[in-house]
Protein backbone atom coordinates (compact mmCIF):
# COMPACT_ATOMS: atom_id res chain seq x y z
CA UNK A 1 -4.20 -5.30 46.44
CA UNK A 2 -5.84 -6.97 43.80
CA UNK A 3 -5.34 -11.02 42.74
CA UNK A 4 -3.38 -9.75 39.59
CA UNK A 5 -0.81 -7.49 41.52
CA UNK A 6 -0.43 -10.68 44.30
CA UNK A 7 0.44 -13.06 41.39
CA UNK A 8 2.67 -10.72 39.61
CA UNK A 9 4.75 -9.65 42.84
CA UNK A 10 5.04 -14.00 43.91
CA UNK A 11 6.36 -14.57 39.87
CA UNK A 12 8.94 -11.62 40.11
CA UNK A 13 9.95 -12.92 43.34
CA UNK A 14 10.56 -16.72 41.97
CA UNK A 15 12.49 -14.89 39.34
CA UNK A 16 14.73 -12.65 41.35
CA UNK A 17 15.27 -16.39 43.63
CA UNK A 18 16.10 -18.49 40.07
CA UNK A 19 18.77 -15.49 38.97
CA UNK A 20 20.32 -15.68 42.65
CA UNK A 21 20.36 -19.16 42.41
CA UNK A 22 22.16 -19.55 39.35
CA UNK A 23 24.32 -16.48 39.51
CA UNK A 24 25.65 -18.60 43.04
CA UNK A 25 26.44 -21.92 41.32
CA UNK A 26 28.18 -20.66 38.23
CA UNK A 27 30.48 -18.06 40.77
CA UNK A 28 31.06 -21.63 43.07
CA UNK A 29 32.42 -23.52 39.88
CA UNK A 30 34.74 -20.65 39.01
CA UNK A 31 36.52 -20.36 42.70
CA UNK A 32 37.19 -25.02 42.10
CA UNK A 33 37.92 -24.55 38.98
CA UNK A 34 41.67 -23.35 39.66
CA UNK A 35 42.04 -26.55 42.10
CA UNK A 36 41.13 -28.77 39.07
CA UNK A 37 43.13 -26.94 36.72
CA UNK A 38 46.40 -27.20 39.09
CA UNK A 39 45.18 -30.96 39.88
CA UNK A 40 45.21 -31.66 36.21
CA UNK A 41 48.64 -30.11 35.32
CA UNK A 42 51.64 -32.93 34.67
CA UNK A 43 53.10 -33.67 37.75
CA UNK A 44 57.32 -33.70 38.33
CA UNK A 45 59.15 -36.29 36.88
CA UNK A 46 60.08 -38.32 39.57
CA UNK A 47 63.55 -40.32 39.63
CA UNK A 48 63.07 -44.17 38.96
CA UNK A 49 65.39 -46.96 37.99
CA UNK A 50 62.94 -47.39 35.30
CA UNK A 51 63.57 -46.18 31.68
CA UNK A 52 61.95 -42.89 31.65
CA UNK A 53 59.82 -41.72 27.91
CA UNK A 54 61.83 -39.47 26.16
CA UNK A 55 60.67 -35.57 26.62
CA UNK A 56 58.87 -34.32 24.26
CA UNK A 57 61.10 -30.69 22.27
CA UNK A 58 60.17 -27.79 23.71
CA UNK A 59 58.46 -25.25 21.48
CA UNK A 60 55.68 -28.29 19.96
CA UNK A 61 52.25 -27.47 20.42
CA UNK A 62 50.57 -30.28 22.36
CA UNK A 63 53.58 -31.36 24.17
CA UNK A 64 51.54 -30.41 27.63
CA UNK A 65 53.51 -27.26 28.64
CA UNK A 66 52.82 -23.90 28.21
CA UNK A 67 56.31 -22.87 25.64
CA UNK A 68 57.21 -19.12 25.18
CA UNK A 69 54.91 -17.41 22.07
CA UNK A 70 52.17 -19.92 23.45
CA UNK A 71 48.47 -18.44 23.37
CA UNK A 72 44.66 -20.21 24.03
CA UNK A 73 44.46 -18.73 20.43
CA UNK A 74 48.09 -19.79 18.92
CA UNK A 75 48.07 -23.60 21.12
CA UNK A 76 44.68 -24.11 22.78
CA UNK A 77 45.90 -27.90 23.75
CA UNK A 78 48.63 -26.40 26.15
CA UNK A 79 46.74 -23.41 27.07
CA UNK A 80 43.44 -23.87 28.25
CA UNK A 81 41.36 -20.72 29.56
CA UNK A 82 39.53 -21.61 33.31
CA UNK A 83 35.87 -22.37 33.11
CA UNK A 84 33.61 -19.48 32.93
CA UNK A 85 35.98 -17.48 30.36
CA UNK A 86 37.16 -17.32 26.77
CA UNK A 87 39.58 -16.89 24.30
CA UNK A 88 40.03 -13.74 22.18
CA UNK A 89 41.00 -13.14 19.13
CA UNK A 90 44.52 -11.67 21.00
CA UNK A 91 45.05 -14.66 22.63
CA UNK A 92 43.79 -13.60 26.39
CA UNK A 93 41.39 -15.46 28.28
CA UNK A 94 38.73 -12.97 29.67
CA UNK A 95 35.75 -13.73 31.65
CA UNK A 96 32.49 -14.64 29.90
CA UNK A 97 29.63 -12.32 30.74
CA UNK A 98 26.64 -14.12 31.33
CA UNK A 99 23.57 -12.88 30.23
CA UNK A 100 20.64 -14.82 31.65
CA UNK A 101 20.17 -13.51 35.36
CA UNK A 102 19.74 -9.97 33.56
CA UNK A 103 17.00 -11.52 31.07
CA UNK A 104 15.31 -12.59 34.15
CA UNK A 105 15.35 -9.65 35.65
CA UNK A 106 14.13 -7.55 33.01
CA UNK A 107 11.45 -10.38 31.54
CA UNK A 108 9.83 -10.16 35.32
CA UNK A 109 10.02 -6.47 35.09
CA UNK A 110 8.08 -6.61 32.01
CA UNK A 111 5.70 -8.98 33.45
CA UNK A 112 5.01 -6.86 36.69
CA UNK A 113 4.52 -3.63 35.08
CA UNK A 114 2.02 -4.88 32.67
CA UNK A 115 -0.13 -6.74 35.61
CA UNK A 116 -0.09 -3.73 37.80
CA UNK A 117 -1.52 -1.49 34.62
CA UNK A 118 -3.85 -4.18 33.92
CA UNK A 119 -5.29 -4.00 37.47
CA UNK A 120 -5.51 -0.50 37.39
CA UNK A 121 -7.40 -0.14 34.43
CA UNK A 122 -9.54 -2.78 35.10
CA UNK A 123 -10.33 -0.97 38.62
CA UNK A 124 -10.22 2.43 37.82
CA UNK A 125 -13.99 4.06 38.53
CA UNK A 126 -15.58 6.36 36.67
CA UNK A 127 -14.70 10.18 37.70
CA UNK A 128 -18.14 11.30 39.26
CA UNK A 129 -19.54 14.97 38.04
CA UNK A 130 -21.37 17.42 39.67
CA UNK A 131 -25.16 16.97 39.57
CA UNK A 132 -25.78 20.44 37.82
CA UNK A 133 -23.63 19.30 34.77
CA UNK A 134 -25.33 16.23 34.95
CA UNK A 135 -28.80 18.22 34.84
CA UNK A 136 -27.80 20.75 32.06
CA UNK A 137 -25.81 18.27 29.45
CA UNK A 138 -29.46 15.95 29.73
CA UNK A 139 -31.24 19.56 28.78
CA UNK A 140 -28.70 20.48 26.06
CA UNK A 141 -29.23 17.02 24.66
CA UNK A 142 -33.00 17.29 24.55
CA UNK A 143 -33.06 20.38 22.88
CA UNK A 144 -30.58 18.72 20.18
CA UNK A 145 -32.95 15.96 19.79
CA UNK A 146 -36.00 16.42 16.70
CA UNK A 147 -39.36 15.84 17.95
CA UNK A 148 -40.47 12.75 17.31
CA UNK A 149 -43.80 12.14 15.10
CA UNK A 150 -43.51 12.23 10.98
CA UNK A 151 -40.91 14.04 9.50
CA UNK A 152 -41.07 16.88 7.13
CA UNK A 153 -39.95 16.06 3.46
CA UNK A 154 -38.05 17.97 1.22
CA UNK A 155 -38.72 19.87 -1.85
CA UNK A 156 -36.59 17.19 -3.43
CA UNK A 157 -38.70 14.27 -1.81
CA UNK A 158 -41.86 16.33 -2.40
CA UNK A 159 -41.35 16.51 -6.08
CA UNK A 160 -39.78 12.64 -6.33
CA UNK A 161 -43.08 11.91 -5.02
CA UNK A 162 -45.57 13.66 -6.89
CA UNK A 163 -46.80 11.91 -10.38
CA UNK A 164 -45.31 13.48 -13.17
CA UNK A 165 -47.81 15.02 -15.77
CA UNK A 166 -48.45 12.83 -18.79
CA UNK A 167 -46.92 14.27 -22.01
CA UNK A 168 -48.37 15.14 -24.82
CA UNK A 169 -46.92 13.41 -28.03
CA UNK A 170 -45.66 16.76 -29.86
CA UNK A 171 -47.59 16.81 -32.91
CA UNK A 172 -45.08 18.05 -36.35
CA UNK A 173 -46.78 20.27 -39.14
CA UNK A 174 -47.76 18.64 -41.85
CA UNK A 175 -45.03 19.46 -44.37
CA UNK A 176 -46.84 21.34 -47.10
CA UNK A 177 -45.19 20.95 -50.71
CA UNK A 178 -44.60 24.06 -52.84
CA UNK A 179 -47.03 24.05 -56.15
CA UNK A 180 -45.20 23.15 -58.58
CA UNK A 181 -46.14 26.00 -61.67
CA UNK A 182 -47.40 23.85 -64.75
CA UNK A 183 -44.53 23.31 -67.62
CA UNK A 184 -46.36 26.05 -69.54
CA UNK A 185 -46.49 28.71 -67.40
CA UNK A 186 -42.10 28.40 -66.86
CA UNK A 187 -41.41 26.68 -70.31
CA UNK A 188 -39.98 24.04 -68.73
CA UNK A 189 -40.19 20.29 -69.14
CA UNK A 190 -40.89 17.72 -66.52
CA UNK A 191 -37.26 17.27 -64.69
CA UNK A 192 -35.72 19.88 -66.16
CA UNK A 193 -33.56 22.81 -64.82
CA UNK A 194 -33.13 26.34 -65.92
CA UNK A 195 -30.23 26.06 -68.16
CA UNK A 196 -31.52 22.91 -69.52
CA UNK A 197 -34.36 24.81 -70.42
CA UNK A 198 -32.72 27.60 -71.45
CA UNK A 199 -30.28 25.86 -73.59
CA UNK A 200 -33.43 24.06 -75.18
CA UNK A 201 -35.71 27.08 -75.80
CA UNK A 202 -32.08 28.91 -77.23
CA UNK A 203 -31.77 25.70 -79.91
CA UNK A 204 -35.09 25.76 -80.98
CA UNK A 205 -34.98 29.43 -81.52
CA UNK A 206 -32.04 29.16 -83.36
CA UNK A 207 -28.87 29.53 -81.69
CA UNK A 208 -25.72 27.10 -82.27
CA UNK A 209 -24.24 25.56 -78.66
CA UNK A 210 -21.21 27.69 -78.67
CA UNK A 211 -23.32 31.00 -78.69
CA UNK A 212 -25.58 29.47 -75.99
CA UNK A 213 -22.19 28.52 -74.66
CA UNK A 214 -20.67 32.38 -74.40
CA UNK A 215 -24.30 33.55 -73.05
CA UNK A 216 -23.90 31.20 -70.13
CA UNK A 217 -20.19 32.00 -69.14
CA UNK A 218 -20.97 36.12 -69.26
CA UNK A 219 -23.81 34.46 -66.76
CA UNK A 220 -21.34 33.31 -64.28
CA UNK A 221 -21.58 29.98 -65.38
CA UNK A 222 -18.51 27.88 -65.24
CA UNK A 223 -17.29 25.74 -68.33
CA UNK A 224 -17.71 21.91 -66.00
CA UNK A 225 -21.13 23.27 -65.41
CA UNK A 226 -22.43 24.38 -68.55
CA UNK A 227 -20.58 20.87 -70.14
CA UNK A 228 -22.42 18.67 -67.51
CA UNK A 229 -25.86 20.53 -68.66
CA UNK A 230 -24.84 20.13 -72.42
CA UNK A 231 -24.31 16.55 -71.52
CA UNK A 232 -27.76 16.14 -69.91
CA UNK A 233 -29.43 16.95 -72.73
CA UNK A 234 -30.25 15.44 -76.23
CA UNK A 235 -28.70 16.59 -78.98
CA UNK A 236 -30.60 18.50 -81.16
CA UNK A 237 -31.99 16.88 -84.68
CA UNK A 238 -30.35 18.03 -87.53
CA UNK A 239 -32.92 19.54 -90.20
């Protein structure tokens, strides 16, 4: 037996003594208390020459006898439970259960369970296997293990590594500009559009605006457009 087990079996033992103990004195108070309780009751009136103090009416609570209807719970001055019980709510006296010899028993229960688990765990050995397991769990693990030296790295490492290839600046064509065709060649002045121009070359050869006007719309033109173009243009000189 270990030093843990000793200790715990000598503390449950000075429990189980202490509940003993106590469970002794408080049953030796109960068997006096009835002696004390009949040596503290009013004695007999005894017959004297004396003038004797008046009695006191029956049925008063306090008056030191127990009256009819009486109760620990109705008159606890005249009725007094015995030590070691208690008054209901009825008006009994019933004994009081004491509690604390139980809480010692059960705390030292407690206590010596716990040290003998303690002690076992602490001196449990380790369950010995065979030596062929031994032998082929050391195998399986070196067959698990990767060979040792420098390891192999992945396409994804491989490529993280390598130095990326410098870029060529991507080079734009040179934007070439359409020829613009000589005013003479279109009949067209600098900055102006078709109808301008056609409204123009129409006035000098003759035509009034509205007929230019009615030549346009059978065009597809729109009357906000051809207005907009009429706007953009001077008017022409009156001869």
């Amino acid at each position: 037996m270990g030093p843990a087990i000793k200790t715990g079996i000598c503390i449950f033992i000075f429990i189980l003594i202490s509940a003993a103990v106590y469970a002794a004195n408080e049953t030796s108070g109960n068997a006096t208390t009835p002696a004390s309780n009949i040596s503290s009751q009013p004695a007999a009136p005894r017959l004297s020459l004396s003038l004797q103090k008046p009695k006191q009416p029956a049925g008063l609570c306090g008056n030191g006898n127990v009256d009819p209807g009486e109760t620990c719970f109705t008159c606890a001055r005249d009725v007094k439970c015995k030590s070691g019980e208690m008054c209901t709510g009825t008006g009994e006296c019933k004994a009081q259960i004491n509690y604390i010899p139980y809480i010692l028993l059960g705390v030292g229960a407690i206590v010596l369970a716990a040290l003998f688990f303690i002690t076992r765990k602490l001196t449990r050995k380790p369950v010995e296997q065979p030596a062929h397991l031994v032998i082929q769990q050391g195998a399986f693990q070196q067959q698990n293990q990767q060979p040792s030296g420098p390891e192999i790295p992945s396409m994804e490492s491989a490529k993280a590594m390598m130095p990326e290839a410098p870029q060529e600046p991507v080079q734009e064509p040179p934007k070439t500009e359409e020829p613009q065709m000589p005013p003479e060649d279109t009949g067209m002045l600098p900055g102006e559009t078709k109808v301008q121009a056609f409204i123009r070359q129409r006035r000098e050869s003759g035509w009034n605006d509205e007929t230019i006007r009615q030549k346009l719309k059978a065009n597809g033109w729109s009357e906000v457009q051809i207005a907009l173009e009429f706007l953009k243009l001077p008017k022409p000189k009156k001869k």
